[in-house]
N, C-alpha and C. Protein backbone atom coordinates (compact mmCIF):
# COMPACT_ATOMS: atom_id res chain seq x y z
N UNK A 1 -1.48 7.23 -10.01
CA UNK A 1 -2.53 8.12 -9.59
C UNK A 1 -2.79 7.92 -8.11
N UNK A 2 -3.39 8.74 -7.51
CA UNK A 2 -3.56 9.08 -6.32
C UNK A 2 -5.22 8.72 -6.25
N UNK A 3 -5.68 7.85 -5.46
CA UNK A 3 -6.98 7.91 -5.41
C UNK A 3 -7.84 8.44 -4.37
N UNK A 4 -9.05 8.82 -4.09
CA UNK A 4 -9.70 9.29 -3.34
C UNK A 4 -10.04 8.80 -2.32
N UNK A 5 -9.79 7.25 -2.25
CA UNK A 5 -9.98 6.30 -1.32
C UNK A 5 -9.09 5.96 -0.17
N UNK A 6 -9.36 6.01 0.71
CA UNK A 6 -7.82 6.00 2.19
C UNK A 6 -8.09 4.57 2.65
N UNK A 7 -6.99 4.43 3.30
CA UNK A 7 -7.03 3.23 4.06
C UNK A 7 -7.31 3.59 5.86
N UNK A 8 -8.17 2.77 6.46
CA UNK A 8 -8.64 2.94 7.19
C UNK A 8 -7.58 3.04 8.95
N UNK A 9 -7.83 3.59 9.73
CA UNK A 9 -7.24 3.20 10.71
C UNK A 9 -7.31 2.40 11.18
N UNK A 10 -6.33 2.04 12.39
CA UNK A 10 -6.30 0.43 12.58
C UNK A 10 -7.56 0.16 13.58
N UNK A 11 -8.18 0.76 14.33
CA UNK A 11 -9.48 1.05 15.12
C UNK A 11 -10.87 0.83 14.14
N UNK A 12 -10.32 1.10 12.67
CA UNK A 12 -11.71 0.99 12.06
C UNK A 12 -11.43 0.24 11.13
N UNK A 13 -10.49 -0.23 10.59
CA UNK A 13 -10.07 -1.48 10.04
C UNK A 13 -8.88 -1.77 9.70
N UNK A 14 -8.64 -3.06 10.73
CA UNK A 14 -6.96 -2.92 10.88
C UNK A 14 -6.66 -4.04 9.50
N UNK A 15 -5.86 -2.85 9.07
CA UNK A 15 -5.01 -3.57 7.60
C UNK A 15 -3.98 -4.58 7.86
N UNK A 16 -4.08 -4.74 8.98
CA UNK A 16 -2.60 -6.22 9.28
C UNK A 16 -3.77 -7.70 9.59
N UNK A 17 -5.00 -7.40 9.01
CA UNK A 17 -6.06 -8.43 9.09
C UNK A 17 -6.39 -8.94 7.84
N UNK A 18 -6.22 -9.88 7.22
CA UNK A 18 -6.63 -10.45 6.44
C UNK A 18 -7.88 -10.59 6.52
N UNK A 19 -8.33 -9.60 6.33
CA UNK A 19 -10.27 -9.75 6.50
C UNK A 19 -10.96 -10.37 4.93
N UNK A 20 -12.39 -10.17 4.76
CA UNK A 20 -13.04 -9.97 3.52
C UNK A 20 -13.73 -9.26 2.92
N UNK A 21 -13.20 -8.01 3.85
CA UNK A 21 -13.85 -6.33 3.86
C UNK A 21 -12.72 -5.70 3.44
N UNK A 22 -12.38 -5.79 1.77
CA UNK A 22 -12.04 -4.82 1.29
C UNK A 22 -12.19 -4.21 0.41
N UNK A 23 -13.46 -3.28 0.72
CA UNK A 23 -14.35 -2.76 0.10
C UNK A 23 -13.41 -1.22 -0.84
N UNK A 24 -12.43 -0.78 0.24
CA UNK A 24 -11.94 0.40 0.03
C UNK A 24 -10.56 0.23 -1.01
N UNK A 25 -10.19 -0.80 -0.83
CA UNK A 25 -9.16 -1.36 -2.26
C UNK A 25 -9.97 -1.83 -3.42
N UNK A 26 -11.48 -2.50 -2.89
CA UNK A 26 -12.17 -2.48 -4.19
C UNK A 26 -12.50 -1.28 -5.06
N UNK A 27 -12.92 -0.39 -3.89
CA UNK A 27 -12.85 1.06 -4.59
C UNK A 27 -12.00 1.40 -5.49
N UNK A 28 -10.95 1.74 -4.52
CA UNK A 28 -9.55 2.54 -5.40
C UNK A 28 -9.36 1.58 -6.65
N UNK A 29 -9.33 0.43 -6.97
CA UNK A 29 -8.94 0.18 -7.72
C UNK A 29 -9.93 0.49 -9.19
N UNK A 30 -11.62 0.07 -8.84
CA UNK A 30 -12.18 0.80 -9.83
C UNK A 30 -12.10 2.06 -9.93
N UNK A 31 -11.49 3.13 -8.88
CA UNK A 31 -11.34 4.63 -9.88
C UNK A 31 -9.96 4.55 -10.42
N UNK A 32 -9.16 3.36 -10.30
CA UNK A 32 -8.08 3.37 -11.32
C UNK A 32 -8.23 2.57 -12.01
N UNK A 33 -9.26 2.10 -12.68
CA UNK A 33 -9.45 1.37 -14.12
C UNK A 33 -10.25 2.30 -14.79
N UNK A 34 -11.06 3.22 -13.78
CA UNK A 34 -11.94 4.29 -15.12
C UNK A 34 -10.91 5.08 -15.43
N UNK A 35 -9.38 5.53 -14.91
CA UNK A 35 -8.68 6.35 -16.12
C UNK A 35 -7.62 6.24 -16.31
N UNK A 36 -7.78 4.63 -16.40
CA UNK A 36 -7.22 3.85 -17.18
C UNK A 36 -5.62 3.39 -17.09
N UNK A 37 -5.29 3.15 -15.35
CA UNK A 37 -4.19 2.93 -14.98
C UNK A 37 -4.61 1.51 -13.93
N UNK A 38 -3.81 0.53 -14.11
CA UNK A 38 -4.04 -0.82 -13.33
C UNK A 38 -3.76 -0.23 -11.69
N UNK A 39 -3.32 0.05 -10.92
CA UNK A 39 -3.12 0.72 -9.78
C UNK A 39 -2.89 2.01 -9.39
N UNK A 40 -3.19 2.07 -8.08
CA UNK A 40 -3.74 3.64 -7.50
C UNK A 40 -3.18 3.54 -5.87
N UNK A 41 -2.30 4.82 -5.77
CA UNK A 41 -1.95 5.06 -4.30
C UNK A 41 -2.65 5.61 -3.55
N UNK A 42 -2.84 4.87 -2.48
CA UNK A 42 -3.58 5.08 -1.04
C UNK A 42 -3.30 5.88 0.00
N UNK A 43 -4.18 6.77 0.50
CA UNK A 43 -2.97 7.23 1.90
C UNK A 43 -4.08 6.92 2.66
N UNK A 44 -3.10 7.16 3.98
CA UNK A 44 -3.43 7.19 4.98
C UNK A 44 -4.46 8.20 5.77
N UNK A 45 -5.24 7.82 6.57
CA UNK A 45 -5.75 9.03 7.71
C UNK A 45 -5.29 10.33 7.74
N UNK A 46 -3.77 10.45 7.75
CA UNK A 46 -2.90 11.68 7.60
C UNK A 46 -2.62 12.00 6.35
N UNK A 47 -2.86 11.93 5.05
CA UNK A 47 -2.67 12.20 4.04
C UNK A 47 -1.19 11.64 3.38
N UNK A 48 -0.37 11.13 4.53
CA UNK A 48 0.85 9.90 3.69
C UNK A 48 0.45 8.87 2.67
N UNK A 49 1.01 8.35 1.81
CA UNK A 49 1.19 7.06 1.47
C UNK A 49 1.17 5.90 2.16
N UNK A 50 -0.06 5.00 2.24
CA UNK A 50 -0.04 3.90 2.85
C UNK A 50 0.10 3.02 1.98
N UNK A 51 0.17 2.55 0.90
CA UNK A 51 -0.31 1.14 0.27
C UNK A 51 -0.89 1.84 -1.40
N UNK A 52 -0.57 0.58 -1.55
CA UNK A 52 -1.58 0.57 -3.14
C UNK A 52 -2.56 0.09 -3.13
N UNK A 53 -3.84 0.01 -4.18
CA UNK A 53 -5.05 -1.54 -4.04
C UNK A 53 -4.65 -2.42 -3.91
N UNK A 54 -3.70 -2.91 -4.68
CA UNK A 54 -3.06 -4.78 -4.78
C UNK A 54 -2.15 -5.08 -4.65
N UNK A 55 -0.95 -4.11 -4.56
CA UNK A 55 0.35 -4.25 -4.42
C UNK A 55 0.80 -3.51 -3.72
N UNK A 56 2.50 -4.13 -2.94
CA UNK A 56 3.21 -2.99 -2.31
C UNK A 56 3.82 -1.90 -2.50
N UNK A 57 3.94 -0.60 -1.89
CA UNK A 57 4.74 0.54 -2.66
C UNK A 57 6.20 0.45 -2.20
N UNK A 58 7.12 0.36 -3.35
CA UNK A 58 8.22 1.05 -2.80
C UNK A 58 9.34 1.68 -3.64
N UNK A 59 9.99 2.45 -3.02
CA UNK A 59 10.57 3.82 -4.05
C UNK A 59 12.07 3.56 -3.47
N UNK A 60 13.04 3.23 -4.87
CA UNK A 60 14.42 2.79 -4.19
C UNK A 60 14.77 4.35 -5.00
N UNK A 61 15.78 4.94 -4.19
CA UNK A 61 16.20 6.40 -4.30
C UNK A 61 17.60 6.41 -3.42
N UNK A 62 19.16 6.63 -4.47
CA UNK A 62 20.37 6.46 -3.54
C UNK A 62 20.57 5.43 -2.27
N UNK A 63 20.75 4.24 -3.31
CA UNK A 63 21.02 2.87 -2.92
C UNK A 63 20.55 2.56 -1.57
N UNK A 64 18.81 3.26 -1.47
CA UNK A 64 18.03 3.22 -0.26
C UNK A 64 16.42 3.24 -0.83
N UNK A 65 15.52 1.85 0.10
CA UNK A 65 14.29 1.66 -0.46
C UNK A 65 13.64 2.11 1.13
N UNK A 66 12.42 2.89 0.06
CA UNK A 66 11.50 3.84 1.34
C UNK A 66 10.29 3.00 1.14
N UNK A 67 9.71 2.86 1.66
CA UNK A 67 8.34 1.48 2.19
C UNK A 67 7.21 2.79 2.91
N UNK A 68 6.28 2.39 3.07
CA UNK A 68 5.24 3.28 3.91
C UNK A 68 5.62 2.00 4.69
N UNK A 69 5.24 2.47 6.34
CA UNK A 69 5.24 1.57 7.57
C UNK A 69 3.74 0.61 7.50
N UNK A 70 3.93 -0.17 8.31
CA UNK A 70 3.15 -1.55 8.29
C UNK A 70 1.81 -1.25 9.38
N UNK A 71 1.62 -0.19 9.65
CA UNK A 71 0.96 0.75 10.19
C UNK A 71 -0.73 0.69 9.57
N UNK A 72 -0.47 0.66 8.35
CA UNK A 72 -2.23 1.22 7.29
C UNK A 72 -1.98 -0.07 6.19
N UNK A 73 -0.95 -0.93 6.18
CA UNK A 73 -0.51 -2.32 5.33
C UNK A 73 -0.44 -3.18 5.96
N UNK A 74 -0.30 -4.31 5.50
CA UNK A 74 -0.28 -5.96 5.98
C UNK A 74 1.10 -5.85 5.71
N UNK A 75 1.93 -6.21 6.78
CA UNK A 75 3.53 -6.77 7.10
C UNK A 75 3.80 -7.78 6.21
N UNK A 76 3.11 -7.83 5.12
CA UNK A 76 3.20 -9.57 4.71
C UNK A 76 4.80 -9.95 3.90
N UNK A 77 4.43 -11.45 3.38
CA UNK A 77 5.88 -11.95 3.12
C UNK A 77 6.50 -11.32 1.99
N UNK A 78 5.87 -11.16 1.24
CA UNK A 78 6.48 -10.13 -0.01
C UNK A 78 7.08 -8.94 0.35
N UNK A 79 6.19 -7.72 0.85
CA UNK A 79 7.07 -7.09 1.35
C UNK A 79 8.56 -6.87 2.53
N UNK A 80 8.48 -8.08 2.85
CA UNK A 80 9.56 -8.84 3.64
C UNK A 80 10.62 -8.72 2.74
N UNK A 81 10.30 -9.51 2.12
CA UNK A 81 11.22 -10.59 0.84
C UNK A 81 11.76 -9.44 -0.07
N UNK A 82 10.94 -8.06 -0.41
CA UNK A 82 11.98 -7.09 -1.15
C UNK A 82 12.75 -6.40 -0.56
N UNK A 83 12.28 -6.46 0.86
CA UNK A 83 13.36 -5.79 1.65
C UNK A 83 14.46 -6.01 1.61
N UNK A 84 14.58 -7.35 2.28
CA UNK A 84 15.53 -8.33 2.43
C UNK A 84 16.62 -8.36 0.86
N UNK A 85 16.14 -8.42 -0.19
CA UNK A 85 16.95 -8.86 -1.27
C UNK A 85 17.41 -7.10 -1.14
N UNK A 86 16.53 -6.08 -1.27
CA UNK A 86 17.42 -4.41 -1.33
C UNK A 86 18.26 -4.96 -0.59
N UNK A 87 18.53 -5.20 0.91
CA UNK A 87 19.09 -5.01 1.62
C UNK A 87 20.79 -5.72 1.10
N UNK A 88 20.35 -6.94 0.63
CA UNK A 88 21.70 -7.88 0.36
C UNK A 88 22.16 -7.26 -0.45
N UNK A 89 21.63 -6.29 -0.91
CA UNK A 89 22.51 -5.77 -2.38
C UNK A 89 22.87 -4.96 -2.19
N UNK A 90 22.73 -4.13 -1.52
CA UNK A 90 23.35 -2.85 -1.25
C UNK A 90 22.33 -1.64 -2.13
């Protein structure tokens, strides 16, 4: 599901911050437990795909994985680390 909740710009809250203001993943995630799905996609300012509440997105499609940019997400090590293994594998 797609939730109503965006992730903020990096001017109004930069997502590559490990802050304790995350009020807006707290959101999304309770309007994806009222119907009744554990996670909910986020977009961006521009109406893209930024992120999920709790986890990373990514969509492998012809032995190629598409990521939203690190832009409206935290660069972090996980999403590193699936890169990296797509990548070794072809």
């Amino acid at each position: 599901m797609t939730c109503h909740v965006r992730r903020g710009a990096p001017d109004v809250q930069d997502a590559c911050w490990n802050s304790h203001s995350k009020l807006n993943c707290i959101a999304a995630c309770i309007q994806a437990n009222k119907v009744g799905v554990d996670e909910s996609l986020m977009l961006d300012p521009l109406g893209f795909v930024a992120t999920c509440n709790s986890v990373n997105f990514f969509i492998v499609r012809a032995q190629a994985i598409w990521t939203p940019t690190t832009k409206y997400q935290m660069p972090g090590i996980t999403r590193a680390n699936v890169i990296q293994v797509c990548q070794a594998n072809g």
